[in-house]
Protein backbone atom coordinates (compact mmCIF):
# COMPACT_ATOMS: atom_id res chain seq x y z
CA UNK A 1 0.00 0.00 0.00
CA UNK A 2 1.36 3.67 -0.89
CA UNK A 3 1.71 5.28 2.13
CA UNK A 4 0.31 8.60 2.68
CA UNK A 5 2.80 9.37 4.93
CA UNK A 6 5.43 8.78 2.73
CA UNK A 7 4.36 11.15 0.11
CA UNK A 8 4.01 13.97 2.83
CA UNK A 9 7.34 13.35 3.56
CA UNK A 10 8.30 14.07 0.06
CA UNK A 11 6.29 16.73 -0.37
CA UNK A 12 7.79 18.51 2.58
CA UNK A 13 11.57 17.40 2.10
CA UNK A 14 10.98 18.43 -1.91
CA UNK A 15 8.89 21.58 -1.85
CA UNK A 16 9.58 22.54 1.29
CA UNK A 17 6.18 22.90 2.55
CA UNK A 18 4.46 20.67 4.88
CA UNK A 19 0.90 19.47 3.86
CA UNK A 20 -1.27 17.15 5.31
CA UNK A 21 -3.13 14.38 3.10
CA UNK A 22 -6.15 16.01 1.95
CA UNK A 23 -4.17 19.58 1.43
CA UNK A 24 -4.62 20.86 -2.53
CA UNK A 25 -0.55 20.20 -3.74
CA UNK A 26 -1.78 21.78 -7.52
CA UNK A 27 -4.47 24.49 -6.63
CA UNK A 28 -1.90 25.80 -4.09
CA UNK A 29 1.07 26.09 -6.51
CA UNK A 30 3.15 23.94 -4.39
CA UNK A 31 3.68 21.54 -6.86
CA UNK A 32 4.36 22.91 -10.49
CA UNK A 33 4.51 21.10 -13.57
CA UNK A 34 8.06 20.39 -13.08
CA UNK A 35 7.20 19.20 -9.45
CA UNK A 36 4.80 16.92 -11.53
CA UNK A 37 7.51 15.08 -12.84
CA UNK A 38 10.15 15.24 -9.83
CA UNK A 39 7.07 13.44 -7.98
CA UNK A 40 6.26 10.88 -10.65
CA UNK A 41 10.06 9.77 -10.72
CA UNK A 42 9.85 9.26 -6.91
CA UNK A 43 6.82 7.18 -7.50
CA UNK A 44 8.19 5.42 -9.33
CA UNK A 45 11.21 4.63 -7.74
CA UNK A 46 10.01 4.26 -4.38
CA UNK A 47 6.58 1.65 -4.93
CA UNK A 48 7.47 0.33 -8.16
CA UNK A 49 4.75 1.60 -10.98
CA UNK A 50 5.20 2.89 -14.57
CA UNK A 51 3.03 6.42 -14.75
CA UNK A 52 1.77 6.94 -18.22
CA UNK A 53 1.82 10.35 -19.47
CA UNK A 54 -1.77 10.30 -20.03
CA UNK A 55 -2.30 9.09 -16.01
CA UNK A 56 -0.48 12.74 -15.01
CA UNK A 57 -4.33 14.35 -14.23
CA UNK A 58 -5.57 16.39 -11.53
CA UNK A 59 -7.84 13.45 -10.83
CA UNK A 60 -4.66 11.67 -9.27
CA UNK A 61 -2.07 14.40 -8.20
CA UNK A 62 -4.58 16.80 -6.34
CA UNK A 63 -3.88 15.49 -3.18
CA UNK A 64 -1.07 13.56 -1.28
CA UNK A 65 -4.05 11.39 -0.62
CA UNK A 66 -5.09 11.04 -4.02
CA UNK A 67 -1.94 10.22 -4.97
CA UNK A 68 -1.45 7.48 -2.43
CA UNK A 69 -5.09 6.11 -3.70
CA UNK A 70 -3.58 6.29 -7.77
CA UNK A 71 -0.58 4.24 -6.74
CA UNK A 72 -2.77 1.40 -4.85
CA UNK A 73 -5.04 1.40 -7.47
CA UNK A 74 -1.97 0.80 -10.18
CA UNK A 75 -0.06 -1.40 -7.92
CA UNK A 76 -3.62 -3.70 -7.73
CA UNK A 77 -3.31 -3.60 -11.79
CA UNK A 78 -6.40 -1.51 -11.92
CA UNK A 79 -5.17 1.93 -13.80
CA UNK A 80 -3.64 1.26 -16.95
């Protein structure tokens, strides 16, 4: 399971801003399109999924809890 936690931790190390898990990272401007991709790659890296291009949405990157709920969903072989 991504951890939520995890992501946070990121987040905060990364951007230097701490959020909680339900705390807008795009809406804010905390995370910028570049940030997009700096936060894919650790996504990758750390739990092991391939993000498509066309899986970099809102709908998935909003919050650190959305996030964490995109990664279980592709780790259970649900997103494409």
């Amino acid at each position: 399971m991504a951890s939520v936690a995890q992501i946070m931790e990121y987040v905060a190390r990364t951007f230097g801003k701490t959020v909680g898990p339900d705390d807008s990272l795009l809406d804010s401007g905390l995370v910028d399109s570049t940030g997009i991709f700096e936060l894919v790659s650790f996504l990758e890296d750390t739990f092991g999924v391939k993000v498509e291009d066309e899986e970099i949405v809102p709908e998935h990157f909003e919050t650190s809890a959305m996030v964490a709920g995109f990664i279980d969903r592709k780790r259970a072989g649900a997103e494409s």
